[in-house]
C-alpha atoms as a PDB file:
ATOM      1  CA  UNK A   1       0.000   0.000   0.000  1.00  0.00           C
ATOM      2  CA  UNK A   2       2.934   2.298   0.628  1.00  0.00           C
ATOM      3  CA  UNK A   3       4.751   1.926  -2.699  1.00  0.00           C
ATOM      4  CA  UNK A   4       1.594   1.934  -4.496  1.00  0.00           C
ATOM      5  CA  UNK A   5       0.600   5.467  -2.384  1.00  0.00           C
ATOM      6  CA  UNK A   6       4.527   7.136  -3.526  1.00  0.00           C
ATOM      7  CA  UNK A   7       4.188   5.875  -7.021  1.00  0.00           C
ATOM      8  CA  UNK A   8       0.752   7.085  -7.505  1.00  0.00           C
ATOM      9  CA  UNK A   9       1.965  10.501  -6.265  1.00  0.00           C
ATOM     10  CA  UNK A  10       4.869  11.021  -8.161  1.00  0.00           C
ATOM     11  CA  UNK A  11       2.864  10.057 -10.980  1.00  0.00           C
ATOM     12  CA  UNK A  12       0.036  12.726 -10.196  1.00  0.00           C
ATOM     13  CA  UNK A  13       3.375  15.126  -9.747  1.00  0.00           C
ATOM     14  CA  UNK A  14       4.731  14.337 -13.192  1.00  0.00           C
ATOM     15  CA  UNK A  15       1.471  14.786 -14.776  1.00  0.00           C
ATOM     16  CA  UNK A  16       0.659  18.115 -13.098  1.00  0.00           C
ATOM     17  CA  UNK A  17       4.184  19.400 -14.497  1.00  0.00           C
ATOM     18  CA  UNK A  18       3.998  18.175 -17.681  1.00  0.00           C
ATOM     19  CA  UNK A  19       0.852  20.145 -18.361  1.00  0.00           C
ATOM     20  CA  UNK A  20       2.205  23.271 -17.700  1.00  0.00           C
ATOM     21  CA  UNK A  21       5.140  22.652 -19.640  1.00  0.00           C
ATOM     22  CA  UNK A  22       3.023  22.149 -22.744  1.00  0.00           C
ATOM     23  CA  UNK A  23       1.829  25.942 -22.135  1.00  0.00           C
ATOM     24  CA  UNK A  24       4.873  27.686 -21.158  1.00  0.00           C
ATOM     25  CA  UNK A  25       6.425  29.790 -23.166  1.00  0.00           C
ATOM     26  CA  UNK A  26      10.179  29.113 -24.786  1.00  0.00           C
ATOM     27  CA  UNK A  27      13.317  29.314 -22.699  1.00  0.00           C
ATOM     28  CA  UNK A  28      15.134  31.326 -25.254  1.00  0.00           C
ATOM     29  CA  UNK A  29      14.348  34.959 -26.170  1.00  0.00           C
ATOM     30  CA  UNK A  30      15.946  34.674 -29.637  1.00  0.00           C
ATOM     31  CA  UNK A  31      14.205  37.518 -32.248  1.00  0.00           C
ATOM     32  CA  UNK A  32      13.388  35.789 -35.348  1.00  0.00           C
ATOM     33  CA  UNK A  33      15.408  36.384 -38.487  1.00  0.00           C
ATOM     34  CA  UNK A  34      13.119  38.112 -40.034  1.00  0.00           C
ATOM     35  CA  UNK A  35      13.181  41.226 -38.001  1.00  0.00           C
ATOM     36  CA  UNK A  36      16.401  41.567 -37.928  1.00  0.00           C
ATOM     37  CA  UNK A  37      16.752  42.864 -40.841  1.00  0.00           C
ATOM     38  CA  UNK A  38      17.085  47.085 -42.076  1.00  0.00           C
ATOM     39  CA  UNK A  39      14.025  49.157 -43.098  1.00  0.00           C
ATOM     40  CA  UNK A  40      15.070  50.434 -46.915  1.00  0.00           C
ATOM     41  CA  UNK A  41      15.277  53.891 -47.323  1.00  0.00           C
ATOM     42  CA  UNK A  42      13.421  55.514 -50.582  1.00  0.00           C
ATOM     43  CA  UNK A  43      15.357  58.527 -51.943  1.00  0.00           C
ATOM     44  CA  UNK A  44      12.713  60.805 -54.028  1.00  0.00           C
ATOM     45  CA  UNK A  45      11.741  64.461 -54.646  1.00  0.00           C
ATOM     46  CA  UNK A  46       8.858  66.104 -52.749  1.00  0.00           C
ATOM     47  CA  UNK A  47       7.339  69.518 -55.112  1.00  0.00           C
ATOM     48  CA  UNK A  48       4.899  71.525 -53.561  1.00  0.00           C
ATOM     49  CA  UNK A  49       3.002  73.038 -56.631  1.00  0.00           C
ATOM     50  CA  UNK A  50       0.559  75.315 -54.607  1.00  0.00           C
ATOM     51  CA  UNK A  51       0.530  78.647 -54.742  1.00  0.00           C
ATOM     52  CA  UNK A  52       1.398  78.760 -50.111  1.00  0.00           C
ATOM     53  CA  UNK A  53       4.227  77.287 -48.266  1.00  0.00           C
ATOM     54  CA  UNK A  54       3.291  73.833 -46.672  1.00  0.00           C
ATOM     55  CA  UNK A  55       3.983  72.323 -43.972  1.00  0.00           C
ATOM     56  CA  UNK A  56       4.249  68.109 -43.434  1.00  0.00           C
ATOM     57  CA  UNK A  57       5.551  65.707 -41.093  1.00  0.00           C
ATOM     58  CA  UNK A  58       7.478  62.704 -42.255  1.00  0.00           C
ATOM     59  CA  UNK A  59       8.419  60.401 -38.695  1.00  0.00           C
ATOM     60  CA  UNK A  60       9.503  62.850 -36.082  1.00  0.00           C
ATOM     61  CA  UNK A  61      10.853  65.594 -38.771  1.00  0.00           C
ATOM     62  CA  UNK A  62       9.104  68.380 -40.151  1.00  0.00           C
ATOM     63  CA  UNK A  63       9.747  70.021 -43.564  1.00  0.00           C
ATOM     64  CA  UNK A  64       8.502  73.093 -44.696  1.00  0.00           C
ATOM     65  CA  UNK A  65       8.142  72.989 -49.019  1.00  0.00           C
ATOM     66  CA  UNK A  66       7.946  76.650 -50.496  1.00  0.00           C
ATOM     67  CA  UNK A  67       5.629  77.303 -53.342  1.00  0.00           C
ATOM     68  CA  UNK A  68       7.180  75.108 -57.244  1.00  0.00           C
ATOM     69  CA  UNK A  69      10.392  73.867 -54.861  1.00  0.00           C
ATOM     70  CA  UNK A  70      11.344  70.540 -54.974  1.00  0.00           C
ATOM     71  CA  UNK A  71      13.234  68.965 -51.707  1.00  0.00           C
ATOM     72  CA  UNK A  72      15.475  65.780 -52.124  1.00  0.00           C
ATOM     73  CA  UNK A  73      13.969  63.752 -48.891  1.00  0.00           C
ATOM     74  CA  UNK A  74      14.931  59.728 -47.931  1.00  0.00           C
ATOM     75  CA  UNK A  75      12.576  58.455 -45.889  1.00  0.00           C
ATOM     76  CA  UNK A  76      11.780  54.785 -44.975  1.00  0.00           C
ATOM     77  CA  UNK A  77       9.702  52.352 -46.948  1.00  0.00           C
ATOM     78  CA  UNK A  78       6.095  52.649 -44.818  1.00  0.00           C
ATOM     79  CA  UNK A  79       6.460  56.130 -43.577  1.00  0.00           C
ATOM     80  CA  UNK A  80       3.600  58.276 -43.826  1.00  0.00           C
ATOM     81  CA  UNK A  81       3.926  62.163 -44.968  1.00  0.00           C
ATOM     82  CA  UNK A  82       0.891  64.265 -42.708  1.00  0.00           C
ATOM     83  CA  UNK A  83      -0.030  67.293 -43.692  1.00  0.00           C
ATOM     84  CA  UNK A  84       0.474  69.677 -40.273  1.00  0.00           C
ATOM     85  CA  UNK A  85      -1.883  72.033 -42.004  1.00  0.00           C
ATOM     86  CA  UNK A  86      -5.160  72.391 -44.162  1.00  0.00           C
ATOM     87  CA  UNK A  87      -4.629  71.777 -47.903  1.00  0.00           C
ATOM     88  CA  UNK A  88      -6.886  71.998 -51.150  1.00  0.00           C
ATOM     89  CA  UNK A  89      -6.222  68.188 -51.029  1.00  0.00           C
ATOM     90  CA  UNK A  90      -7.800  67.863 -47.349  1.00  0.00           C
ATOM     91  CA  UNK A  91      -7.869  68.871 -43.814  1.00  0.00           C
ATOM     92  CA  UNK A  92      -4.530  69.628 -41.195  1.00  0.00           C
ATOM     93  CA  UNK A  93      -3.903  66.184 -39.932  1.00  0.00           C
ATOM     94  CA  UNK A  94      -4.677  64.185 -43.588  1.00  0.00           C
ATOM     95  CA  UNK A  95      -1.656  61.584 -44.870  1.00  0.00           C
ATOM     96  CA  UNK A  96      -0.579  63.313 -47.959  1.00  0.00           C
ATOM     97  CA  UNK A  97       1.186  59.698 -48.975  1.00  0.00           C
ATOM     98  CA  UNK A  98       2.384  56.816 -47.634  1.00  0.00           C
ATOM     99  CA  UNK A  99       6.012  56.106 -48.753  1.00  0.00           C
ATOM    100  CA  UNK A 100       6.755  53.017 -51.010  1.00  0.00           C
ATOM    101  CA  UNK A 101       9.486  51.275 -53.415  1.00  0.00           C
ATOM    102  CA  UNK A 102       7.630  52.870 -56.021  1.00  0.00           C
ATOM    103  CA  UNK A 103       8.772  56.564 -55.151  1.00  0.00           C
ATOM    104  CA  UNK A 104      12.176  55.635 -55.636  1.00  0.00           C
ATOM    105  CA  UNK A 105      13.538  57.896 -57.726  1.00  0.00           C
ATOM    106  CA  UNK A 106      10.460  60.044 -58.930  1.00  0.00           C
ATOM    107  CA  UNK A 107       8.647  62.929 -58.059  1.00  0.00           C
ATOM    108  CA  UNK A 108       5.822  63.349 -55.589  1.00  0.00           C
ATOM    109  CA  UNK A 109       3.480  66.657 -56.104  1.00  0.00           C
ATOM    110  CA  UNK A 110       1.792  68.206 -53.715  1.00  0.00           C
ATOM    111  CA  UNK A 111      -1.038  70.488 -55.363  1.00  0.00           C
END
């Protein structure tokens, strides 16, 4: 009755533990390859061909483009440009464009 009372409880022990083991998370914190890697930059021109200075926010940096002025920017792929004030395109606050592989190299109007 004794063995069979130790067994059964290291048996109940082992089960308990195993079950949580099934749900725990990994040991090792290891990022996966995939995020590892760089964000590409797009180099293209940003041409403001309104008639008033405007103002947009690209990330954390603002850039003021003066009336038929074009501006060499590099921004990464994803980024969004925000207008910081109303347009004839739309309100203060609208995403003027989001940045993509097909920029590269071209022109982007603003009107």
């Amino acid at each position: 009755m004794n063995r069979r009372f130790v067994v059964g409880t290291m048996v109940m022990a082992a089960a308990l533990f195993s079950a949580q083991g099934v749900y725990a998370a990994p040991a090792s914190n290891l990022a996966p390859l995939h995020t590892a890697s760089k964000t590409k930059l797009v180099k293209f021109t940003l041409r403001n061909d309104s008639h008033a200075t405007v103002t947009v926010k690209a990330g954390d940096t603002q850039m003021s483009l003066e009336p038929g002025k074009p501006m060499q920017v590099a921004l990464p792929e994803g980024q969004q440009i925000i207008a910081l004030q109303a347009t004839a395109a739309g309100p203060a606050g609208s995403v003027v464009a989001t940045v993509s592989q097909e920029y590269g190299g071209n022109t982007v109007v603003l009107q």
